[in-house]
Protein backbone atom coordinates (compact mmCIF):
# COMPACT_ATOMS: atom_id res chain seq x y z
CA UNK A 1 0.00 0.00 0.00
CA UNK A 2 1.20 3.15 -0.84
CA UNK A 3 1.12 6.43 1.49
CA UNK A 4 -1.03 7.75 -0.39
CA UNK A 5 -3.41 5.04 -0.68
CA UNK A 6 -2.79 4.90 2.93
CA UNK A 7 -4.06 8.44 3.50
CA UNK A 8 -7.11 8.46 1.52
CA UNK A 9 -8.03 4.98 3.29
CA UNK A 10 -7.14 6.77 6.49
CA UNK A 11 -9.26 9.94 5.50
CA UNK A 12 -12.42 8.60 4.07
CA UNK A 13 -12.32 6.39 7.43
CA UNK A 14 -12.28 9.29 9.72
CA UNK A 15 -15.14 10.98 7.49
CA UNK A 16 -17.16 7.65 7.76
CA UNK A 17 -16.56 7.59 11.66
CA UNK A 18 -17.52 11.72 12.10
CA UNK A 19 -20.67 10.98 10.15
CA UNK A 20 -21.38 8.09 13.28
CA UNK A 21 -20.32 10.41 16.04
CA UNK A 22 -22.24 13.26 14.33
CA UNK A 23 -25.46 11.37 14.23
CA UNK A 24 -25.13 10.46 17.80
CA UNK A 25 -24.55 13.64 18.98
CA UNK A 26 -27.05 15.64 17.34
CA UNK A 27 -29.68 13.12 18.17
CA UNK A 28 -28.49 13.55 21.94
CA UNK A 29 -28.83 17.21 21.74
CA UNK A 30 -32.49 16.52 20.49
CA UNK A 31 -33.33 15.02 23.50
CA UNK A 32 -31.30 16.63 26.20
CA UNK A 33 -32.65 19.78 24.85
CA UNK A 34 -36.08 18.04 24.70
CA UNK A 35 -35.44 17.32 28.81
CA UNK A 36 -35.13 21.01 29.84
CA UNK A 37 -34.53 22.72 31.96
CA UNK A 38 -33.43 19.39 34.41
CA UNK A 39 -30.00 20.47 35.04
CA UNK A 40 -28.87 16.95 34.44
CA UNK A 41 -30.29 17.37 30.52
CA UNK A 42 -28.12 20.83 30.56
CA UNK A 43 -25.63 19.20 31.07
CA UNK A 44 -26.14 16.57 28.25
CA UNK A 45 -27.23 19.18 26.03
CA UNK A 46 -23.71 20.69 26.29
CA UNK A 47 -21.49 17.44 26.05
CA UNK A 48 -23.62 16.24 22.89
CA UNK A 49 -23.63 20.04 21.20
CA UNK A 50 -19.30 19.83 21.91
CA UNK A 51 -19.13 16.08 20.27
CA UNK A 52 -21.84 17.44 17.46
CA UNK A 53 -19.00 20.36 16.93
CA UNK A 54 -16.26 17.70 16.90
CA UNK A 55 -18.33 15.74 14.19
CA UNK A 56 -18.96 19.35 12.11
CA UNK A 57 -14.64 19.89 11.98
CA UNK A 58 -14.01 16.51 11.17
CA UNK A 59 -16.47 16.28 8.32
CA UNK A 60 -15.87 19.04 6.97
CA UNK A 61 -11.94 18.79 6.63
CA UNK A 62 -12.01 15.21 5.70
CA UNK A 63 -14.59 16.39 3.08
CA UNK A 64 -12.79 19.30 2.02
CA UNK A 65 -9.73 17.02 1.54
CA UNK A 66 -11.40 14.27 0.12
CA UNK A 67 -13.29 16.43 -2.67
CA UNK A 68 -10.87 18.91 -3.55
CA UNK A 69 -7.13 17.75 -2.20
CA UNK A 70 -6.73 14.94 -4.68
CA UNK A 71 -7.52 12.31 -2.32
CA UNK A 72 -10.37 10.98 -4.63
CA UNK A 73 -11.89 11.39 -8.10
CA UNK A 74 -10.77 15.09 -7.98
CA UNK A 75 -13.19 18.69 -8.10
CA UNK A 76 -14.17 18.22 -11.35
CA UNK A 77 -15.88 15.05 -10.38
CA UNK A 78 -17.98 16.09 -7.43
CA UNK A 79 -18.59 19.68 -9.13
CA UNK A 80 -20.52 17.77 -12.07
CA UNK A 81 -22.48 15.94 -9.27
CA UNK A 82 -26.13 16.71 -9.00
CA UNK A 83 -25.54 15.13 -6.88
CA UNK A 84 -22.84 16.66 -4.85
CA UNK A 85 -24.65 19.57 -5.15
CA UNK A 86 -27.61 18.72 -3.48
CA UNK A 87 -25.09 17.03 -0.45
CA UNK A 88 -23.31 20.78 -0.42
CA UNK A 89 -26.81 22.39 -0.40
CA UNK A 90 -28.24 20.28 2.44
CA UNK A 91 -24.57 20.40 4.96
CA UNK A 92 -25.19 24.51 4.11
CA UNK A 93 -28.62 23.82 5.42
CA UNK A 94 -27.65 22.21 8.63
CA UNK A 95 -24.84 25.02 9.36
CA UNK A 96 -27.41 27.58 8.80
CA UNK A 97 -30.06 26.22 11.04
CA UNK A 98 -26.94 25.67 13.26
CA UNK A 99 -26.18 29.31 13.98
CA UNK A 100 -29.20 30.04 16.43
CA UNK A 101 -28.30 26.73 18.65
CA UNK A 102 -24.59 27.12 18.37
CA UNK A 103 -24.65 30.87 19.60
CA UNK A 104 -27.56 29.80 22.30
CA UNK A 105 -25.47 27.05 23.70
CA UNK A 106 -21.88 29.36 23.79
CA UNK A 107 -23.94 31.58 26.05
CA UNK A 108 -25.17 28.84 28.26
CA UNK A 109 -21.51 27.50 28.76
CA UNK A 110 -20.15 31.58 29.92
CA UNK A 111 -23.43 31.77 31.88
CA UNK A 112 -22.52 28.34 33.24
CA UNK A 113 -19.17 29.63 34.15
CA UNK A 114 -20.08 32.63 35.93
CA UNK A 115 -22.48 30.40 38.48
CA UNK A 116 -25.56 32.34 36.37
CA UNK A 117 -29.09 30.95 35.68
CA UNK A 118 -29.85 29.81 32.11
CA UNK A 119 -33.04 30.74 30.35
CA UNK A 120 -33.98 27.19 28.97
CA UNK A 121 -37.37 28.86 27.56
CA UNK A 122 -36.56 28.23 23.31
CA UNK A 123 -34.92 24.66 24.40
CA UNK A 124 -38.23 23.20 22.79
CA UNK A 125 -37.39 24.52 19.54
CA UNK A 126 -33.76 24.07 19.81
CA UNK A 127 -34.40 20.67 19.72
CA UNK A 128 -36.70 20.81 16.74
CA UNK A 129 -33.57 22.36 15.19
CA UNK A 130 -31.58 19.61 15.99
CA UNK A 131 -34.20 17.00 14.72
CA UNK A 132 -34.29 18.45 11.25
CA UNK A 133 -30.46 18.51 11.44
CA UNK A 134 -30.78 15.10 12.19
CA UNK A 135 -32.67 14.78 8.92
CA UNK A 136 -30.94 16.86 6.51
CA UNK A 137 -27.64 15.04 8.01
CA UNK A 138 -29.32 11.38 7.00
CA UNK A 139 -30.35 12.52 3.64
CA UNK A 140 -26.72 14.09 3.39
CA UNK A 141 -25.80 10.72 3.16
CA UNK A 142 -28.12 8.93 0.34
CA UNK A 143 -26.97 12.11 -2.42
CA UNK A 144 -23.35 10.44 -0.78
CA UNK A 145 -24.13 7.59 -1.97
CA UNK A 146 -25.81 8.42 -5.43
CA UNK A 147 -21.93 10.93 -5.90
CA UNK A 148 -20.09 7.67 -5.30
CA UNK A 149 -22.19 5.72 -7.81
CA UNK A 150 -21.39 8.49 -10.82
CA UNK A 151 -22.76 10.70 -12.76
CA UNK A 152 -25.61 7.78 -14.43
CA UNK A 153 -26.90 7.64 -11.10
């Protein structure tokens, strides 16, 4: 095996395993946010929004690398994609609904910090949020697979 067979085995792996951690997370979010304002759920809510953020970095770069690093069938490929499109326009999706719940939750954590109380009040729809994320991140993965079958797909 060559290193560079090595790396993009070693790369699509780590994108594989993100889109696993990912799922988890975001689906524990869901429900910890769901469980509000139990402090116990807060606290969920917070250690499943960090691993969700994990996920985010690590699909993203192994994505970025995989598409457009020469680690696979190169830009051209994926920017003929329907395909590929449609992936690119649901992961814009899911950062854009992100925003709202990513800024809420950095809040909690500094009020957190400073021993203040946390107004769980929008948790409800936070976790809507996070269960259309869930979603968008599961269909995210059948225009995956329709990219990896080719353009006749």
């Amino acid at each position: 095996m060559t290193t560079l067979s090595l790396i993009r085995w070693l790369v699509a792996a780590i994108h594989l395993l993100a889109l696993g951690l990912g799922l988890g997370a975001i689906w524990s979010r869901r429900r910890a946010l769901k469980g509000l304002p139990d402090p116990k759920n807060l606290q969920r809510a917070i250690y499943a929004d960090t691993l969700w953020g994990i996920a985010a970095l690590l699909w993203i770069t192994t994505g970025l690398a995989r598409a457009f690093a020469g680690l696979e069938k190169g830009s051209a490929y994926y920017l003929a994609s329907n395909a590929f499109i449609l992936k690119m326009v649901l992961l814009g999706l899911v950062l854009l609904l992100e925003v709202w719940p990513m800024v809420t939750l950095i809040r909690w954590r500094i009020q957190i910090s400073r021993g203040e109380a946390i107004d769980t009040q929008n948790a409800k729809r936070l976790s809507l949020i996070s269960a259309v994320q869930t979603t968008l991140v599961v269909t995210m993965v059948f225009a995956a697979t329709a990219v990896a079958r080719g353009p006749a797909f």
